[in-house]
Protein backbone atom coordinates (compact mmCIF):
# COMPACT_ATOMS: atom_id res chain seq x y z
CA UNK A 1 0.73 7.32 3.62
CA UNK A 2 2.29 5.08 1.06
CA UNK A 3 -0.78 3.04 -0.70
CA UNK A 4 -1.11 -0.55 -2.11
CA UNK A 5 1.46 0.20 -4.75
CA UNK A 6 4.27 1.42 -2.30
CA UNK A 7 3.96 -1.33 -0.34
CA UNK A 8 3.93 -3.69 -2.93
CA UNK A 9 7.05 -2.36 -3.91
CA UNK A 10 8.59 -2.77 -0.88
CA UNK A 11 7.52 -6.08 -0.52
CA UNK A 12 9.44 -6.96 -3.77
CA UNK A 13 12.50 -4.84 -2.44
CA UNK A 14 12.95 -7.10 0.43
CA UNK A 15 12.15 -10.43 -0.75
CA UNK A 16 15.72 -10.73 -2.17
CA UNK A 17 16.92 -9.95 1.49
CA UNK A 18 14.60 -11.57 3.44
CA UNK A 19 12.89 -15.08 1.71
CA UNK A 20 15.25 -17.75 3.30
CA UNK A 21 17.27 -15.95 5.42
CA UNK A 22 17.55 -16.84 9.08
CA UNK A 23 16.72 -14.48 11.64
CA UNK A 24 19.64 -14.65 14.05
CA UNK A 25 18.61 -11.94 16.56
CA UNK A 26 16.21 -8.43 16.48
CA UNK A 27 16.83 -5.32 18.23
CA UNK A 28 13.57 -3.75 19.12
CA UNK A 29 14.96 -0.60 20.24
CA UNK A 30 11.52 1.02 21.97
CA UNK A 31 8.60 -1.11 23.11
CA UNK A 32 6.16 0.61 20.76
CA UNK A 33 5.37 2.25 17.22
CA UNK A 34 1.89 2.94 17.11
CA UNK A 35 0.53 0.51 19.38
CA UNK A 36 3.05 -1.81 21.13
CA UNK A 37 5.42 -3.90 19.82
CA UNK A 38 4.05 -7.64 20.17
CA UNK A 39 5.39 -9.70 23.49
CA UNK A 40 8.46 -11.08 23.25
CA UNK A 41 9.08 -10.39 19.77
CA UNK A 42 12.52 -10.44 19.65
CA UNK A 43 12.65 -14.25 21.63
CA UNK A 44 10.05 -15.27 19.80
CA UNK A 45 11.74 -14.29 16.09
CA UNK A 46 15.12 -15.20 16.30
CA UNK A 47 16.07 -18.39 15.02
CA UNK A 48 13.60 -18.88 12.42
CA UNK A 49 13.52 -19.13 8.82
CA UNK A 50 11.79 -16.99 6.51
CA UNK A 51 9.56 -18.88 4.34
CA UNK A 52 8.26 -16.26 2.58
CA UNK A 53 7.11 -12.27 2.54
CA UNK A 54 3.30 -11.38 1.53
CA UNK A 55 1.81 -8.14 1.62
CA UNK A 56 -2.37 -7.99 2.27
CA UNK A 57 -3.89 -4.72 1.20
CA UNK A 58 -1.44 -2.66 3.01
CA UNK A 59 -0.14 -5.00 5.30
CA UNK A 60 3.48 -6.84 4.68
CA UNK A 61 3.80 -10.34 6.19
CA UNK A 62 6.62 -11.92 7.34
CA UNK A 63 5.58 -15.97 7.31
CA UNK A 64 8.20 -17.91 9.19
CA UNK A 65 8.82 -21.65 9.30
CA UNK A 66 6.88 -21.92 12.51
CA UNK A 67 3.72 -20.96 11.05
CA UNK A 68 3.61 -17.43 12.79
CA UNK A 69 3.65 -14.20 10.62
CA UNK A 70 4.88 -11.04 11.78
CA UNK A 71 2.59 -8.20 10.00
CA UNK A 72 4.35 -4.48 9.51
CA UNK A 73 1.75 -1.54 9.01
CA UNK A 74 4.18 1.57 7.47
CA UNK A 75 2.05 3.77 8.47
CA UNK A 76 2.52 7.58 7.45
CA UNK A 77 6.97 7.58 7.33
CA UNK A 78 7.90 4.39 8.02
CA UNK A 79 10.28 2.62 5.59
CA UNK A 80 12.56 -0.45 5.59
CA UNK A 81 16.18 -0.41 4.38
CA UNK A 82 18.44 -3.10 3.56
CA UNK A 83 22.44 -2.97 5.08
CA UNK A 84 25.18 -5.51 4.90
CA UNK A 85 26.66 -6.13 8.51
CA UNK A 86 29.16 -4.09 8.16
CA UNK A 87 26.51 -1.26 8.01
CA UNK A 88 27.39 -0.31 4.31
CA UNK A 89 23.96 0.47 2.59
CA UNK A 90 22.43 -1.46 -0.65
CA UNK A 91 22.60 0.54 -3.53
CA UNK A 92 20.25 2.85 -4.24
CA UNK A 93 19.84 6.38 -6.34
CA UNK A 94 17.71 8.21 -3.80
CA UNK A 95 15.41 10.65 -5.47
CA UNK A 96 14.19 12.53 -2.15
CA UNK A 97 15.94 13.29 1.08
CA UNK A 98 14.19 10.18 4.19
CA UNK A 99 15.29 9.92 7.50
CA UNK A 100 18.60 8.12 7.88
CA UNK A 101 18.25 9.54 12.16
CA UNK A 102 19.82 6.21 13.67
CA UNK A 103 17.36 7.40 16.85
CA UNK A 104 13.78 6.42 14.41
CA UNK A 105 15.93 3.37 13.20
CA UNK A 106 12.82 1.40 15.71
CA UNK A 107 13.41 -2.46 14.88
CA UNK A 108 16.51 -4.05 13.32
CA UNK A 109 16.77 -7.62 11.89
CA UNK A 110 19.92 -9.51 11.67
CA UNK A 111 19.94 -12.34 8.85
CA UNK A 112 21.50 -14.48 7.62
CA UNK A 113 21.10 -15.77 3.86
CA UNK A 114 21.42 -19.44 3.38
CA UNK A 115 24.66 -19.13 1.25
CA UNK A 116 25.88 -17.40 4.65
CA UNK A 117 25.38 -13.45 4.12
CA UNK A 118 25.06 -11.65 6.88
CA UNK A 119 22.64 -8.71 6.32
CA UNK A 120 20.32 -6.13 8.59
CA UNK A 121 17.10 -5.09 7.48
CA UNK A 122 15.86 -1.95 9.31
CA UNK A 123 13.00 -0.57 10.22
CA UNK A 124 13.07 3.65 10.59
CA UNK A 125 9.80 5.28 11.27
CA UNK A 126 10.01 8.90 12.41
CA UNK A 127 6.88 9.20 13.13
CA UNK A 128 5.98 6.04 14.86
CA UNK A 129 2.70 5.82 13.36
CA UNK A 130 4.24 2.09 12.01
CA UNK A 131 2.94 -1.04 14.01
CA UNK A 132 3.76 -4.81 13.92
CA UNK A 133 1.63 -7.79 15.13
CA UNK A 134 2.54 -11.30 15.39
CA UNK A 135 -0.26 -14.09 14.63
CA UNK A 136 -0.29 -17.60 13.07
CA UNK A 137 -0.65 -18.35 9.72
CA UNK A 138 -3.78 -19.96 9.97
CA UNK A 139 -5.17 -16.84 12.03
CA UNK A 140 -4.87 -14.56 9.34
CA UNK A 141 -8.37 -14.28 8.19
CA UNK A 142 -9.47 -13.62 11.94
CA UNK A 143 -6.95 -10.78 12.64
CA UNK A 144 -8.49 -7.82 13.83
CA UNK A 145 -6.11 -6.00 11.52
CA UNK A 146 -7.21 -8.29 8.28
CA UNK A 147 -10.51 -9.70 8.73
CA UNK A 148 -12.74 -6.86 7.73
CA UNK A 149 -10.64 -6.55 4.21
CA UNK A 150 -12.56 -6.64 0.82
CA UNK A 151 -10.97 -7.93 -2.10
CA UNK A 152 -7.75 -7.03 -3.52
CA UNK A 153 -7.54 -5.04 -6.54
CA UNK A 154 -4.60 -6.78 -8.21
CA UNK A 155 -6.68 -9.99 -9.55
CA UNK A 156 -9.33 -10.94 -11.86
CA UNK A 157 -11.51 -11.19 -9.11
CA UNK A 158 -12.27 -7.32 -8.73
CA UNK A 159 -14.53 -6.87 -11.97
CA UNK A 160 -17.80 -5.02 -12.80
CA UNK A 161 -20.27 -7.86 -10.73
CA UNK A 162 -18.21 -7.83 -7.55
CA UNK A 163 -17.80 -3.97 -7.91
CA UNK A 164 -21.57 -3.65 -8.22
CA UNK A 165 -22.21 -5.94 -5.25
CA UNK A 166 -19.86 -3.34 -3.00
CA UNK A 167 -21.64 0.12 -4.58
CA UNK A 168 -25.48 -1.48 -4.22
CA UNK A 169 -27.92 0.85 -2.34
CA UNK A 170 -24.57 2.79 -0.99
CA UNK A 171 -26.23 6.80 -0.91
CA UNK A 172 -22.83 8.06 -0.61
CA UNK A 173 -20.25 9.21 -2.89
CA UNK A 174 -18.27 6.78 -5.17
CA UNK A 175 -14.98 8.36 -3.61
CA UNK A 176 -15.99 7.73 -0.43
CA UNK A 177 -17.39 4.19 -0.83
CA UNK A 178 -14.35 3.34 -3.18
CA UNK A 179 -12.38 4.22 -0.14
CA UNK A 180 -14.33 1.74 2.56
CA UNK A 181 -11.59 -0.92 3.19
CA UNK A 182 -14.12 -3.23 3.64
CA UNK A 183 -14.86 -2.91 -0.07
CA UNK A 184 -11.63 -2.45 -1.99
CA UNK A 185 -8.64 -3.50 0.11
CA UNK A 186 -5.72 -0.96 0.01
CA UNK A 187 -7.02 1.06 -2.44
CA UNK A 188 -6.17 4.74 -1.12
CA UNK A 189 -6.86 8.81 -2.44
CA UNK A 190 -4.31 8.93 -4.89
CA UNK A 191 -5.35 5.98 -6.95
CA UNK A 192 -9.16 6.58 -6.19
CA UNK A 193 -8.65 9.85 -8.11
CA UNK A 194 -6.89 8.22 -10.51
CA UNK A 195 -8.88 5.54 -11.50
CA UNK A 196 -12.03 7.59 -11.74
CA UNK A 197 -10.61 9.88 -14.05
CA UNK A 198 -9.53 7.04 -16.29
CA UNK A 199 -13.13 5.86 -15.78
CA UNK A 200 -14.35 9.23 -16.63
CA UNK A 201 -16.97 9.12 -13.40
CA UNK A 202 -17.65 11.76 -10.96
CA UNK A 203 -15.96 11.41 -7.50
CA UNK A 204 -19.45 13.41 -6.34
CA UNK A 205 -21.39 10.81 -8.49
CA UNK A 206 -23.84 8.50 -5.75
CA UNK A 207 -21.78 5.14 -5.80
CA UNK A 208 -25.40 3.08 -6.10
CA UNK A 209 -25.95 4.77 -9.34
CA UNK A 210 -22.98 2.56 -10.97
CA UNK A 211 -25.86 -0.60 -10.22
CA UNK A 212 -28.89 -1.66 -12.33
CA UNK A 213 -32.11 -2.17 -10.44
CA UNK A 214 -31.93 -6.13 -10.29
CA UNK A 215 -27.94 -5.53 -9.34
CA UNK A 216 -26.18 -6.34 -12.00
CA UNK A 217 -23.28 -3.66 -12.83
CA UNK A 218 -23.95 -1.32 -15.63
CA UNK A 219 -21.23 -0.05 -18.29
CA UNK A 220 -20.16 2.36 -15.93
CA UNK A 221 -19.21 -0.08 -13.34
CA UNK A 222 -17.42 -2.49 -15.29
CA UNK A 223 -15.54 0.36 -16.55
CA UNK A 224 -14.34 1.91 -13.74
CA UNK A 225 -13.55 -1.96 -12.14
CA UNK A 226 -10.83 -2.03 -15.09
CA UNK A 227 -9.90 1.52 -14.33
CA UNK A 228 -8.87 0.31 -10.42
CA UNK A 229 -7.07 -3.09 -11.85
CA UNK A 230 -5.27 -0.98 -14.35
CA UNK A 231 -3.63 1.91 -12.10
CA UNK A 232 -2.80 -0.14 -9.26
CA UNK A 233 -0.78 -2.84 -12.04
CA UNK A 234 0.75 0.43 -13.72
CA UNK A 235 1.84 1.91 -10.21
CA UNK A 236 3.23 -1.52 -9.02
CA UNK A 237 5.02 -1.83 -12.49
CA UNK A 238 6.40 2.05 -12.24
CA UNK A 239 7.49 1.44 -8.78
CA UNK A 240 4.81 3.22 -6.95
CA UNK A 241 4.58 7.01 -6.17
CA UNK A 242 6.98 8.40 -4.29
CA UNK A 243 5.53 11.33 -1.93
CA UNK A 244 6.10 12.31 1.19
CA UNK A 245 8.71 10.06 3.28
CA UNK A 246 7.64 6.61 1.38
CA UNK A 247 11.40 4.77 0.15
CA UNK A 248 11.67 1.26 -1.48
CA UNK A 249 13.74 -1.10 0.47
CA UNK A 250 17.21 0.13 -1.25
CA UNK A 251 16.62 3.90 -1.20
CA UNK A 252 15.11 4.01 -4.27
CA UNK A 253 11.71 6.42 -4.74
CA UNK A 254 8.98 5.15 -7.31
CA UNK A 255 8.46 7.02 -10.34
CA UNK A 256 4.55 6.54 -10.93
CA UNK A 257 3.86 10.12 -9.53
CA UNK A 258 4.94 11.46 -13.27
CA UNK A 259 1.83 9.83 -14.72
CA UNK A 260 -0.40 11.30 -12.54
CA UNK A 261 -3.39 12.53 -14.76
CA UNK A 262 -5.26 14.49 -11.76
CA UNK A 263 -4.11 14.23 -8.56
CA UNK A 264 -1.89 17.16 -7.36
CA UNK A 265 -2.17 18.76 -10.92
CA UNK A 266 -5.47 21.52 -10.03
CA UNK A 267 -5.15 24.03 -11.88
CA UNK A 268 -3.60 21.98 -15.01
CA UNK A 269 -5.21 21.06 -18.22
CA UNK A 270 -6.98 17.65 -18.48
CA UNK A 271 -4.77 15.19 -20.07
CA UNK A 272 -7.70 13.41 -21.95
CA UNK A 273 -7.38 13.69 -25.18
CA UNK A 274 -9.64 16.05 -26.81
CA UNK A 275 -11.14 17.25 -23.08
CA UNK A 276 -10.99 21.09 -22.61
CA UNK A 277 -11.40 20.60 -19.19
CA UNK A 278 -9.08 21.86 -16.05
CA UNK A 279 -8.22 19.82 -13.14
CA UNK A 280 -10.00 20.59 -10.00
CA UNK A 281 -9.17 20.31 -6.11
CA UNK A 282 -12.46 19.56 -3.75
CA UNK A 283 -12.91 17.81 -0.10
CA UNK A 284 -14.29 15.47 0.10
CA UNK A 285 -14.29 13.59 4.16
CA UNK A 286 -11.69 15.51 5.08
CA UNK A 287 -9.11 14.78 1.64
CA UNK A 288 -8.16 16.58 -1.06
CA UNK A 289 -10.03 14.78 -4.08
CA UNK A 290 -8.47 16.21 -7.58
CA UNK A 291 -10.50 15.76 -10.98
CA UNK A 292 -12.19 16.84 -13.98
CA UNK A 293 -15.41 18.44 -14.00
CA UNK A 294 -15.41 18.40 -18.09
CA UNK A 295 -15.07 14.80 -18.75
CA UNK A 296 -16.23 13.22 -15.27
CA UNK A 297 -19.91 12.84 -15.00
């Protein structure tokens, strides 16, 4: 499932595309992804301008000059791609084989720039585990989809206090709490692993230890708050990781998955300098969990 990264990268993919383009007309060619496609969509999109394209956590949003926002959930294959009318694709070195099946091409927008290009953004999703949702602007906070979110981990506002405020009195692993949405917003396994093993902390470690007694966050917390910060800026500045069916808007695949230090890699040496230690594969609720037992405590 692509993860904060990904989508942030796809978020900057289409902005080109999509910021102040009009929406002349969408083709919503089945009435559901995941869940069903909202009421009307199509009548209730076309015509309007696109004022701008956010992304929360994992969400994108689509904020139109009406105050409604159309949110898109990728879920586990689904991927946007950018065509001029003519249906000749934007460029794009693609680095794995995706689904270019015209039958999972599920939602098509027509736009039009304001300098008068005529493009279609498309939505494929192959297996339809994608959804969209249409709210108002100033709804956002009281989506169902959005209102439970914790704070994103791309600003200054994720550091060791807020961190320890999340991981007090929580008996249960620090992967597992790190993973609670409600906590850390779009922060998924791959750069959970990650940024613990830049943190050098135990995925098995009891998240409550990283908290003093009167709750202020101890060493280890602060650390591993500039661990999270730090992989999810290098992943959005590498492109994000490019596994499974996850694409950038032009058919481009991220690159971050070469930096991996541990996840994927059991078996390999620990890329910590001076560390002795091999990288090793546990579950952990059901996913794989990849780390080192030598220099994670």
């Amino acid at each position: 499932m692509p993860e904060l990264p990904e989508v942030e990268t796809v978020r900057r993919g289409l902005q080109p595309a999509m910021e102040g383009a009009r929406i002349v007309s969408v083709e919503t060619r089945r009435p559901d992804l995941r869940f069903p496609l909202p009421d009307d969509m199509a009548e209730t999109l076309a015509g309007h301008r696109i004022e701008a394209l956010g992304r929360r956590a994992k969400y994108l949003l689509i904020e139109l000059d009406d105050g409604k926002v159309l949110g898109c959930h990728l879920g586990m294959s689904g991927s946007f791609r950018i065509e001029d009318e003519d249906k000749t694709e934007a460029p794009g070195v693609f680095r794995h084989a995706r689904s270019k099946d015209g039958a999972h091409d599920h939602v098509v927008f027509h736009l039009v720039s304001a300098d008068g290009h005529a493009r279609r953004v498309v939505y494929n999703d192959p297996r339809r585990f994608g959804f969209m949702f249409l709210t108002r602007r100033t709804a956002l906070d009281d989506n169902p989809f959005l209102k439970d979110l914790g704070l994103e981990p791309t600003g200054n506002a994720l550091d060791g206090t807020a961190l320890a405020g999340m991981l007090a009195g929580r008996k249960t692993s620090l992967k597992a709490a790190l993973l609670d949405q409600k906590a850390v917003a779009g922060l998924g396994n791959i750069y959970v692993c990650e940024a613990l093993w830049r943190a050098g902390l135990s995925p098995k470690r009891m998240a409550a230890t990283l908290v003093r007694k009167d709750g202020k966050p101890t060493e280890r917390c602060q650390r591993l708050a500039d661990a999270i910060r730090a992989v999810i800026a290098d992943a959005i500045a590498a492109g994000g990781s490019s596994l499974r069916d996850y694409v950038h808007a032009d058919g481009t695949l991220g690159y971050f998955q070469h930096s991996f230090s541990v996840y994927d890699r059991e078996g390999e040496p620990c890329r910590r300098p001076g560390c002795n230690g091999v990288i090793r594969r546990i579950v952990q609720s059901g996913r794989s969990t990849f780390y080192c037992p030598a220099c994670q405590k």
